[in-house]
Protein backbone atom coordinates (compact mmCIF):
# COMPACT_ATOMS: atom_id res chain seq x y z
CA UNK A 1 -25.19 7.37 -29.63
CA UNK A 2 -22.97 4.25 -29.37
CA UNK A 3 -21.35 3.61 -25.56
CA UNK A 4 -17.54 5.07 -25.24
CA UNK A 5 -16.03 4.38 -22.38
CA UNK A 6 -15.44 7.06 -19.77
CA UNK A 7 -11.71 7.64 -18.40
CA UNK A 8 -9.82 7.39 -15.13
CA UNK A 9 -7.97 9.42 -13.52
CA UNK A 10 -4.38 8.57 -14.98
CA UNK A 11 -2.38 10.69 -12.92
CA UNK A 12 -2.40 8.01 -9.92
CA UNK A 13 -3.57 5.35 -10.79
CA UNK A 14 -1.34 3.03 -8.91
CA UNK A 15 0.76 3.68 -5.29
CA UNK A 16 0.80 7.60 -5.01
CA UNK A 17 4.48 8.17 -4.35
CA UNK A 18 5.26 11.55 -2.73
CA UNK A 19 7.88 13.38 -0.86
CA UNK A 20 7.64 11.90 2.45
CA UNK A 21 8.38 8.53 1.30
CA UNK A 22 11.77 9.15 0.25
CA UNK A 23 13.67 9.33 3.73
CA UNK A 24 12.56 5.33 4.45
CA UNK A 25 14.42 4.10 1.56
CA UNK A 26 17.94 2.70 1.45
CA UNK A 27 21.14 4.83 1.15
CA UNK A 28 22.49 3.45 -2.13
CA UNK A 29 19.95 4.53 -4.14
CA UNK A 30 22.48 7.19 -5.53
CA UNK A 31 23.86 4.24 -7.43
CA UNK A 32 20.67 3.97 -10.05
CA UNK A 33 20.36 6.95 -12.05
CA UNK A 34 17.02 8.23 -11.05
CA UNK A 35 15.37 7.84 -14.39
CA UNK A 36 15.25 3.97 -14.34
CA UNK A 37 13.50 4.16 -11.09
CA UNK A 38 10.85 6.44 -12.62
CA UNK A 39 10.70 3.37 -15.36
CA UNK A 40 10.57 0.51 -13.17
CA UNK A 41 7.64 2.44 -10.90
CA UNK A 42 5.99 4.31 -13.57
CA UNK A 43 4.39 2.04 -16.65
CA UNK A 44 2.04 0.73 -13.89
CA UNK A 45 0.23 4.18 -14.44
CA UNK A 46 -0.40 3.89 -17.98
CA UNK A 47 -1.14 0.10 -17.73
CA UNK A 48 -4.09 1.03 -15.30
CA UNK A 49 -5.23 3.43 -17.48
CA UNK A 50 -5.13 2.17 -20.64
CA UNK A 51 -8.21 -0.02 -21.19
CA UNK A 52 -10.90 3.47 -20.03
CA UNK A 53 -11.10 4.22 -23.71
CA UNK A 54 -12.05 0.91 -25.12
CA UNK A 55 -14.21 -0.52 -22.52
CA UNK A 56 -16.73 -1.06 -25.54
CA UNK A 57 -14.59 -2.54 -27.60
CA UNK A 58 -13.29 -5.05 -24.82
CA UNK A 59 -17.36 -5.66 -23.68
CA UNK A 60 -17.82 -6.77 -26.74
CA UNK A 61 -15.07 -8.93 -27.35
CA UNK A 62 -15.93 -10.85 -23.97
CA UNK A 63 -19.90 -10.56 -24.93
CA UNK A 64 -20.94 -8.55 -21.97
CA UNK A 65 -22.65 -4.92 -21.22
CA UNK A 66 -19.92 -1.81 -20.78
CA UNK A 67 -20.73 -1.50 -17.21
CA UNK A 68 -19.84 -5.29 -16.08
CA UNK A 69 -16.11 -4.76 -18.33
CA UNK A 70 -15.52 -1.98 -16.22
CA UNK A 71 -14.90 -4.09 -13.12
CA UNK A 72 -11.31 -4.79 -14.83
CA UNK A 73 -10.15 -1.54 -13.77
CA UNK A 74 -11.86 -1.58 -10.19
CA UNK A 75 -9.96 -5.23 -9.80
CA UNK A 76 -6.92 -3.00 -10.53
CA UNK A 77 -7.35 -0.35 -8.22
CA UNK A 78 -8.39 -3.18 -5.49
CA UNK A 79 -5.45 -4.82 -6.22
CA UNK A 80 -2.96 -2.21 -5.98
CA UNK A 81 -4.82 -0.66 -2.78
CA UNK A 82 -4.47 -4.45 -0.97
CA UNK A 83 -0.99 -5.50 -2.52
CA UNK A 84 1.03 -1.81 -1.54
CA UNK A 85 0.87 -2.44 1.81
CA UNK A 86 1.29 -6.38 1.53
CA UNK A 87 4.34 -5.91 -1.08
CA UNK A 88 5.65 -3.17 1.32
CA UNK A 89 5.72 -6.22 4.18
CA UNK A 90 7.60 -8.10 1.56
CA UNK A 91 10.02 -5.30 1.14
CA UNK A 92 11.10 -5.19 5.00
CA UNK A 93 10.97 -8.45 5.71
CA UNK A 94 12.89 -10.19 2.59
CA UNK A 95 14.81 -7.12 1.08
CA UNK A 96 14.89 -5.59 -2.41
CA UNK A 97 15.97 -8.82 -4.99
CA UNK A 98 13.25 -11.02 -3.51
CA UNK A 99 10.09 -8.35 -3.97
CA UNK A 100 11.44 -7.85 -7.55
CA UNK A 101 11.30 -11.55 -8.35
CA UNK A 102 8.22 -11.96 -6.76
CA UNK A 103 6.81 -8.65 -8.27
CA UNK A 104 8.58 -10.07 -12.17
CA UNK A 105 6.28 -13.04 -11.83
CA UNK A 106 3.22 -11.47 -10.84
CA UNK A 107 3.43 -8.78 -13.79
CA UNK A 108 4.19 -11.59 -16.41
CA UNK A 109 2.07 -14.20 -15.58
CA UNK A 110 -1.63 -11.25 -15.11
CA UNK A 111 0.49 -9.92 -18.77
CA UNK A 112 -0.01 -13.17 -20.33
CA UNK A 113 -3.30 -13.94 -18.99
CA UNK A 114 -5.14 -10.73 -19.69
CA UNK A 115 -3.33 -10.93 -23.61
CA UNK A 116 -4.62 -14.29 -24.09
CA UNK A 117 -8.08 -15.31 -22.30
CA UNK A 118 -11.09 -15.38 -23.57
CA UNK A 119 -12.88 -15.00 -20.85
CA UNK A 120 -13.43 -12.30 -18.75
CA UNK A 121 -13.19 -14.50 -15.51
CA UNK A 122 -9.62 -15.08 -16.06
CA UNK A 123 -9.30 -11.93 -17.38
CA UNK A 124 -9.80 -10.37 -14.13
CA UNK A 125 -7.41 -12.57 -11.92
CA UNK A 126 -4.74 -11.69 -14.57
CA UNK A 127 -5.05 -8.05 -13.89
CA UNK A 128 -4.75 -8.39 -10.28
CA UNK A 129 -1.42 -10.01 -10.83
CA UNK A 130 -0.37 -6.91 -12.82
CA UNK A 131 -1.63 -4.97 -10.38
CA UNK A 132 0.01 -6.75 -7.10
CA UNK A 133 3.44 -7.00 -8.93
CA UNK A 134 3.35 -2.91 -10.18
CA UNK A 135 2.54 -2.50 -6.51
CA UNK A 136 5.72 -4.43 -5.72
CA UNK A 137 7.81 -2.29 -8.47
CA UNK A 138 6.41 0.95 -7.31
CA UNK A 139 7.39 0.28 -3.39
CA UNK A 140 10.98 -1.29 -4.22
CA UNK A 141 11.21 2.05 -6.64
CA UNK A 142 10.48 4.37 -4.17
CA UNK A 143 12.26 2.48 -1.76
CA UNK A 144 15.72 3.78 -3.82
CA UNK A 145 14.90 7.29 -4.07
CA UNK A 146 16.23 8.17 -0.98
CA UNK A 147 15.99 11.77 -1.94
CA UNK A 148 12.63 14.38 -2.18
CA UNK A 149 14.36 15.34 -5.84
CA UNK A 150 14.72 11.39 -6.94
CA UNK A 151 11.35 11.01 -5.97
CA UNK A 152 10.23 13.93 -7.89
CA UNK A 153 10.83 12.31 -11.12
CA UNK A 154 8.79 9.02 -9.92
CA UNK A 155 6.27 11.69 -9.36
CA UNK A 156 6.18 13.53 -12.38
CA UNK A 157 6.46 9.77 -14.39
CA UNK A 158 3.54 8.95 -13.00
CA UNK A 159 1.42 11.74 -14.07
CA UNK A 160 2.84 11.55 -17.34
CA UNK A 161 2.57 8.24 -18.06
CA UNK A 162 -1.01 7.69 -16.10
CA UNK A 163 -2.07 11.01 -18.06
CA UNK A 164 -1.22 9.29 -21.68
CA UNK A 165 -3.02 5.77 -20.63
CA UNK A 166 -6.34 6.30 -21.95
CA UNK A 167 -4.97 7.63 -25.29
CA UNK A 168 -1.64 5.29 -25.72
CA UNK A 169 -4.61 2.41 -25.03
CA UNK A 170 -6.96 3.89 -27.12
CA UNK A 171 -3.90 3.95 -30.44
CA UNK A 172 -2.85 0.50 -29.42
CA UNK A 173 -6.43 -0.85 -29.95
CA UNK A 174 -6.69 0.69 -33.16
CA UNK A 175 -3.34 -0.11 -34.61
CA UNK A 176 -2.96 -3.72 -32.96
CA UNK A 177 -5.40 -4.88 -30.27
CA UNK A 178 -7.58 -4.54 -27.42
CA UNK A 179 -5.50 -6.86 -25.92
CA UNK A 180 -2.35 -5.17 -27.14
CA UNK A 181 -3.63 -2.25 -24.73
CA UNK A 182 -3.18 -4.04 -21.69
CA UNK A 183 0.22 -5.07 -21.60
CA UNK A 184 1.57 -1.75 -21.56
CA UNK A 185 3.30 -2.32 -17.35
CA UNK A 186 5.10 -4.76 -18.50
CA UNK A 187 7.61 -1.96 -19.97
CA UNK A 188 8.58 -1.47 -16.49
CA UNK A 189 10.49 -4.75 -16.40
CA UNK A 190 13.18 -2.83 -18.87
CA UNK A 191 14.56 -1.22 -16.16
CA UNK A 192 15.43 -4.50 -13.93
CA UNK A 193 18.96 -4.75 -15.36
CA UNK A 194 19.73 -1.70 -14.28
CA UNK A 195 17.97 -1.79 -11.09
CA UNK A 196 19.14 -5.26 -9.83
CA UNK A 197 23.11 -4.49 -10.60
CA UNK A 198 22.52 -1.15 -8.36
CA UNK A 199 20.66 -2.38 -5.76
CA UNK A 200 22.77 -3.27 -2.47
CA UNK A 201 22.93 -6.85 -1.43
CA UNK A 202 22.40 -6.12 2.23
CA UNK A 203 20.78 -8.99 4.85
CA UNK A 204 17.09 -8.01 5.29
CA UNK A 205 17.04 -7.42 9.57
CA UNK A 206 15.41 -10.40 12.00
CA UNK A 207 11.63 -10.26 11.43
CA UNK A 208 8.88 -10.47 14.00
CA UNK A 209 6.16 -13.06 12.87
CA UNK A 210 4.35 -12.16 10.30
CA UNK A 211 0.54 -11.06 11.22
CA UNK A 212 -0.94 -13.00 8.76
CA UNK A 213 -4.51 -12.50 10.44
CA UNK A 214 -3.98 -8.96 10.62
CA UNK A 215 -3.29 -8.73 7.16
CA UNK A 216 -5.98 -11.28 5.79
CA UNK A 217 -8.56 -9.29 8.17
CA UNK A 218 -7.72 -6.02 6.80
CA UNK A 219 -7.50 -7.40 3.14
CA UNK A 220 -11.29 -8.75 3.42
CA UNK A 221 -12.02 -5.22 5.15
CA UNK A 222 -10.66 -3.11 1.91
CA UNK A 223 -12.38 -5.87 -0.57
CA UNK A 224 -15.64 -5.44 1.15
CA UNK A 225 -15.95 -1.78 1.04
CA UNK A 226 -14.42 -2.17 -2.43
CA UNK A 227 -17.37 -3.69 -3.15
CA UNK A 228 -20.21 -1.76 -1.90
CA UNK A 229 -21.05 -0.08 -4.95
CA UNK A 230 -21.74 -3.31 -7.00
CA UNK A 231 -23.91 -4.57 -3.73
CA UNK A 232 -24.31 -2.15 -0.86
CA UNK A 233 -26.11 -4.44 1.73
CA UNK A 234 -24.21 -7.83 1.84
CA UNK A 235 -20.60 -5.12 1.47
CA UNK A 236 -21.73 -2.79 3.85
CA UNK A 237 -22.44 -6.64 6.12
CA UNK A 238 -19.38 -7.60 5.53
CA UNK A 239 -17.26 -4.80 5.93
CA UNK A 240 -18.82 -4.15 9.56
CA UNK A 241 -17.89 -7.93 10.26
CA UNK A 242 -14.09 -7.58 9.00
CA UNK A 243 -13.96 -3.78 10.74
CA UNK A 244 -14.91 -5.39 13.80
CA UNK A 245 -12.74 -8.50 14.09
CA UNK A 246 -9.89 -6.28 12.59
CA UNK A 247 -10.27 -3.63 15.44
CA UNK A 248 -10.73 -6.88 17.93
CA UNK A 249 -7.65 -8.41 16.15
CA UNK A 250 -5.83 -4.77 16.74
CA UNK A 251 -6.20 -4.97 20.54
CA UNK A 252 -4.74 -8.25 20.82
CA UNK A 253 -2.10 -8.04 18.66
CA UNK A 254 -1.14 -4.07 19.02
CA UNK A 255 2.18 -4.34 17.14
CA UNK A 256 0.99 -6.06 14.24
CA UNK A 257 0.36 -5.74 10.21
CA UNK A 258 -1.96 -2.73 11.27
CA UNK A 259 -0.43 -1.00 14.68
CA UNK A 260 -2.76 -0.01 17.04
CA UNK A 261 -0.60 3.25 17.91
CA UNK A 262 -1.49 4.79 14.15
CA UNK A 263 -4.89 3.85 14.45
CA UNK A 264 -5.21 6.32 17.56
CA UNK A 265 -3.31 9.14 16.25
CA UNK A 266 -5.74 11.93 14.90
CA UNK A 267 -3.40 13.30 12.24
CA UNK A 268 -3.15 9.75 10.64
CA UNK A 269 -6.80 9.77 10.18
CA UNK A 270 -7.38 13.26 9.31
CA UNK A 271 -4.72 12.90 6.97
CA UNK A 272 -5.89 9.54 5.44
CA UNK A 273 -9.74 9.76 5.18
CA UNK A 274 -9.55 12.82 3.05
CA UNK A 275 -7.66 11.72 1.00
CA UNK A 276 -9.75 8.69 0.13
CA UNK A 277 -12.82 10.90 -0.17
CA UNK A 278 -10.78 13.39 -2.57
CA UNK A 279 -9.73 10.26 -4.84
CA UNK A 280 -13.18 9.01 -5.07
CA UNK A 281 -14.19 12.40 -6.31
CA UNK A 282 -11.58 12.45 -8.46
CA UNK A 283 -11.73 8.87 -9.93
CA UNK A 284 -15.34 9.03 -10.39
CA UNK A 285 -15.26 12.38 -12.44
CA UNK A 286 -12.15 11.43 -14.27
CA UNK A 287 -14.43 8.44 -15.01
CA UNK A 288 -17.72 9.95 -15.55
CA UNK A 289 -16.44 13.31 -17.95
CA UNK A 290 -15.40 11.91 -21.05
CA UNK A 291 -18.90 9.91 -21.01
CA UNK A 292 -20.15 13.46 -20.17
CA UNK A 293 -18.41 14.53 -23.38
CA UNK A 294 -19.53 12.24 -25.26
CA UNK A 295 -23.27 12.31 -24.67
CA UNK A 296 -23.12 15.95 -25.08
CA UNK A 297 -21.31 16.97 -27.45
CA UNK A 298 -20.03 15.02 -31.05
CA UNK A 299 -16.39 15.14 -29.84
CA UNK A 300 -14.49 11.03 -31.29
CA UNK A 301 -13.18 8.99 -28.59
CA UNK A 302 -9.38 9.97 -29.91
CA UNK A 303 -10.60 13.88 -29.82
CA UNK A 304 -12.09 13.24 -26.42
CA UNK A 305 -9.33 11.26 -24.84
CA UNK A 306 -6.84 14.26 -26.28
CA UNK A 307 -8.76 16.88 -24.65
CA UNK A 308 -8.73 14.91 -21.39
CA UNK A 309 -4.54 14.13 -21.67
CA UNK A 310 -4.42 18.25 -22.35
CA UNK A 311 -6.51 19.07 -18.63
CA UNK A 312 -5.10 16.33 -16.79
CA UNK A 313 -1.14 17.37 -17.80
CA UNK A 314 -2.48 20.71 -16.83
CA UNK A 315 -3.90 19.92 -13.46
CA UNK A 316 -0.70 17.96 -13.02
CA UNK A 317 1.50 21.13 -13.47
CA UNK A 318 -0.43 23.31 -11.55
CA UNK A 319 -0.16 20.95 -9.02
CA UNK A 320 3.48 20.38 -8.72
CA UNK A 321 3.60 24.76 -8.86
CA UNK A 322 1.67 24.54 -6.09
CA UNK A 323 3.05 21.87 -3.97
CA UNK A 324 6.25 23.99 -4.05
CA UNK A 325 4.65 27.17 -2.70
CA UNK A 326 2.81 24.92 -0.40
CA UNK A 327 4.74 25.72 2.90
CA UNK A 328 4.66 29.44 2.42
CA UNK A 329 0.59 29.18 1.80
CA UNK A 330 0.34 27.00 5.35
CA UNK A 331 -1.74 24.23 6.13
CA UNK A 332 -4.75 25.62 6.41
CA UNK A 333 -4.69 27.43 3.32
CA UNK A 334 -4.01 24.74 1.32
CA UNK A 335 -6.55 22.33 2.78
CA UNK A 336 -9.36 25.15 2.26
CA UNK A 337 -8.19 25.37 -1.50
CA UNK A 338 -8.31 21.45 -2.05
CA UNK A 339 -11.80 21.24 -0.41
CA UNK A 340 -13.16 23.98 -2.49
CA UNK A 341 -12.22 22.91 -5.41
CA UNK A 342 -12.93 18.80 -4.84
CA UNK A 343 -16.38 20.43 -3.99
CA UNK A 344 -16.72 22.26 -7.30
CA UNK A 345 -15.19 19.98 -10.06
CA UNK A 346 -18.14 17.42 -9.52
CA UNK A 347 -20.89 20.04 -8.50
CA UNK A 348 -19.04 21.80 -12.39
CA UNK A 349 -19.05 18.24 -14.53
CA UNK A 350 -22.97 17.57 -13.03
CA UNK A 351 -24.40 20.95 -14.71
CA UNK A 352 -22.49 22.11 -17.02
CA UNK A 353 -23.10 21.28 -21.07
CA UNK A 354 -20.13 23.03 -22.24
CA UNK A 355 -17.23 21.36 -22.89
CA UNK A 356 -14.67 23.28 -21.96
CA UNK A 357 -16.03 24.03 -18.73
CA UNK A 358 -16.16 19.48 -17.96
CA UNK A 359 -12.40 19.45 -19.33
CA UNK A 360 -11.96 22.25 -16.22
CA UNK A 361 -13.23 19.97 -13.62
CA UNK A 362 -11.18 17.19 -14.77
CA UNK A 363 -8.10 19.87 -14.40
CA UNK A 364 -9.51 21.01 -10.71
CA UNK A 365 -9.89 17.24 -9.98
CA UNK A 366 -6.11 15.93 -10.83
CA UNK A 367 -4.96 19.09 -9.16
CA UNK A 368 -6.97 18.26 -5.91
CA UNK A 369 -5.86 15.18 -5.94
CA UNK A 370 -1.92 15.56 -6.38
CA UNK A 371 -1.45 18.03 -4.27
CA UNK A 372 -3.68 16.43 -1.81
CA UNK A 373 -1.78 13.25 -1.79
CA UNK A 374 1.77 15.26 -1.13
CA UNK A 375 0.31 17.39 1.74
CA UNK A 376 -1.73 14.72 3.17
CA UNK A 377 0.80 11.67 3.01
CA UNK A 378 3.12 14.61 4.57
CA UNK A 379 1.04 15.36 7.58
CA UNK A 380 0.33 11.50 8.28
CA UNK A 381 4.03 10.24 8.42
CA UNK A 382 4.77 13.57 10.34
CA UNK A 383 2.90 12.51 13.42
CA UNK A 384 4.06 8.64 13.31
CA UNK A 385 7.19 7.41 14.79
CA UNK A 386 10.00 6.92 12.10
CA UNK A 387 10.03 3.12 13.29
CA UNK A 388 6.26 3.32 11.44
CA UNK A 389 6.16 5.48 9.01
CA UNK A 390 6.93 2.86 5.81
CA UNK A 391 3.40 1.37 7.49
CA UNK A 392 1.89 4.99 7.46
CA UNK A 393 3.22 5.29 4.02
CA UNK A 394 1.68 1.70 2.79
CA UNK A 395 -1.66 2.43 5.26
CA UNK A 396 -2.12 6.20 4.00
CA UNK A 397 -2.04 4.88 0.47
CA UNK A 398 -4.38 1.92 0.60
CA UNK A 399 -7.00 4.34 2.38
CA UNK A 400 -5.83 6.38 -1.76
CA UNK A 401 -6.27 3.64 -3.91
CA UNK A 402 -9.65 2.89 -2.32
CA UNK A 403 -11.12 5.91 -4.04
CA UNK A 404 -9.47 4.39 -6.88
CA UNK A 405 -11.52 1.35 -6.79
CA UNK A 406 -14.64 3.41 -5.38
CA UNK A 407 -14.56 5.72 -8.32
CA UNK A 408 -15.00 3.65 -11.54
CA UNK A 409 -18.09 1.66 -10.23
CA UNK A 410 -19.70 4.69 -8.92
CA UNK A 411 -19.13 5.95 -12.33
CA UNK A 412 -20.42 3.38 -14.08
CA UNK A 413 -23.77 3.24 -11.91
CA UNK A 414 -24.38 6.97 -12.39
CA UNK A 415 -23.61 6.76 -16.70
CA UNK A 416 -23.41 3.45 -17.87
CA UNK A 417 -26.02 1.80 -16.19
């Protein structure tokens, strides 16, 4: 049977916005109707998404194996786990008008590259820049929600969108081009208009230097363990290296790009950590299934990447019913449902032949995953200062978007190699 490329997990793909990050934006973001937000934030999703369904097609065109092409998605996750917290320093230190122009460039110039190279080493550097600039668009989005109901519809854009990626790429390839399939985030840049005549022209506050070690150090650190799938001993090497002059850096500098306050506070870590193991789960089975699917059964990519849209909308829903209920249920309730059922949607998709049964484990997975993200970004910026918590925001979701860039090569090593 022909190679079909497996799919990610489209539901966050890109900066997982949630509920807690709407009290650090600015007050006027009552003056952009809520809906252009969700459109500058949200084609990132689907642009992030869209190639997982045409990997072959795009291994070919570049005259390489499956497995290698996938490392244009992991570049993607890298870059969006790396640039969040880097665009989120922008943000705060240069104000709203400045990240978007910075943030327009990026997104054109990776658009144009990735539509016209071809060669798969520029190829990758091109969607980096998509993926730093939707990073940008995504932070100075969620930086204008200033409400838990504003950010709701970033939220629900994002699963949307990031849930129709593998499919809307899959119909683009077929009724255009490959290439056609990756230019998808540059819809976002529709909304700017709108965006920039709302946005308040307001004096970004005096700065403190900025730590450029600190944030060079922890950069190598995340591309290191990014990484260690693709070459476990010289990564694992590496990252110890950049841990430990980070963590050296950290004592000298306490009050820098990563504070050394957050670092020592327990619920930040217990907060953060699982969620990066729950996204690698759920990245690697939302990459790993629909290769499942298609070694076992005689499902078409179209009828495959359908059935994978129809669970992941589902897990999405059940979710967001869930994550309102989630106070009355209490913590440890819902921790002890998203650990049982991140254990069994991978343990489900290893042994199962039936497909109805992998489609359910890509459900459980999304579901884990969203309402993971809410309660767990939730309990991190609860225990930080509010001086800190856009840091805990940018922090908590780089630890995310790790598993993001963790899951697609450990996908590819256990299916496609």
């Amino acid at each position: 049977m022909p190679e079909r490329a497996p799919a990610q997990s489209p539901a966050h793909p890109a900066v997982a916005p949630t509920a807690a990050t709407a009290p650090t934006g600015p007050a006027p973001a009552r003056q952009i109707p809520a809906l252009w937000l969700a459109l500058l934030a949200t084609p990132v999703a689907a642009g992030a998404n869209s190639p997982v369904l045409i990997l072959p097609d795009m291994a070919d065109a570049f005259g390489i194996r499956t497995a290698s092409v996938t490392w244009l998605v992991t570049v993607f996750a890298w870059a969006m786990a790396v640039g969040t917290p880097l665009m989120a320093s922008l943000l705060r230190r240069r104000g709203l008008r400045a990240t978007l122009r910075v943030s327009t460039v990026l997104v054109l110039s990776g658009t144009l590259l990735v539509a016209l190279t071809p060669w798969m080493a520029l190829a990758l550097p091109g969607r980096a820049a998509q993926a730093v600039g939707g990073a940008g668009l995504v932070t100075s989005a969620m930086s204008l929600a200033g409400s838990v109901r504003r950010m709701g519809v970033i939220t629900a854009g994002f699963g949307v969108l990031g849930a129709a990626g593998p499919l809307l790429g899959s119909l683009l390839a077929d009724a255009f081009s490959w290439r056609v399939s990756l230019t998808v985030s540059v819809l976002a840049l529709a909304a700017l208009p709108a965006v920039t005549r709302g946005a308040p022209r307001t004096t970004p506050p005096p700065a403190t230097p900025f730590d450029a070690r600190g944030a060079s150090l922890l950069v190598a650190l995340a591309t290191a363990l990014v990484l260690l799938p693709h070459h476990p001993l010289p990564a694992a090497g590496a990252a110890l290296a950049a841990g430990a002059a980070l963590a050296a850096h950290v004592r000298t500098r306490p009050d820098g790009f990563v504070p050394a306050a957050l670092l020592r506070t327990p619920a930040f870590l217990l907060a953060a950590l699982p969620a990066c193991a729950l996204a690698t789960s759920y990245f690697t089975l939302l990459f790993a299934v629909p290769q499942l699917l298609a070694a076992r059964t005689d499902w078409s990519t179209a009828t495959i990447g359908t059935g994978q849209l129809v669970a992941l909308l589902t897990g999405s829903f059940v979710s967001l019913a869930l994550a309102a209920v989630s106070a009355r249920l209490g913590r440890r309730r819902v921790l002890a449902l998203l650990f049982t059922l991140g254990a069994l949607a991978p343990v489900t998709a290893a042994v199962s032949t039936w497909a109805p049964l992998l489609l359910l484990a890509a459900a459980a997975a999304v579901l884990t995953t969203t309402l993971g993200n809410a309660n767990l970004a939730v309990y991190a910026t609860q225990a930080a200062p509010e001086s800190q918590r856009p840091t805990v925001i940018g922090l908590f979701n780089l630890c995310y978007q790790l598993g993001g860039a963790f899951g697609p090569a450990i996908a590819a090593l256990l299916t496609l190699t």
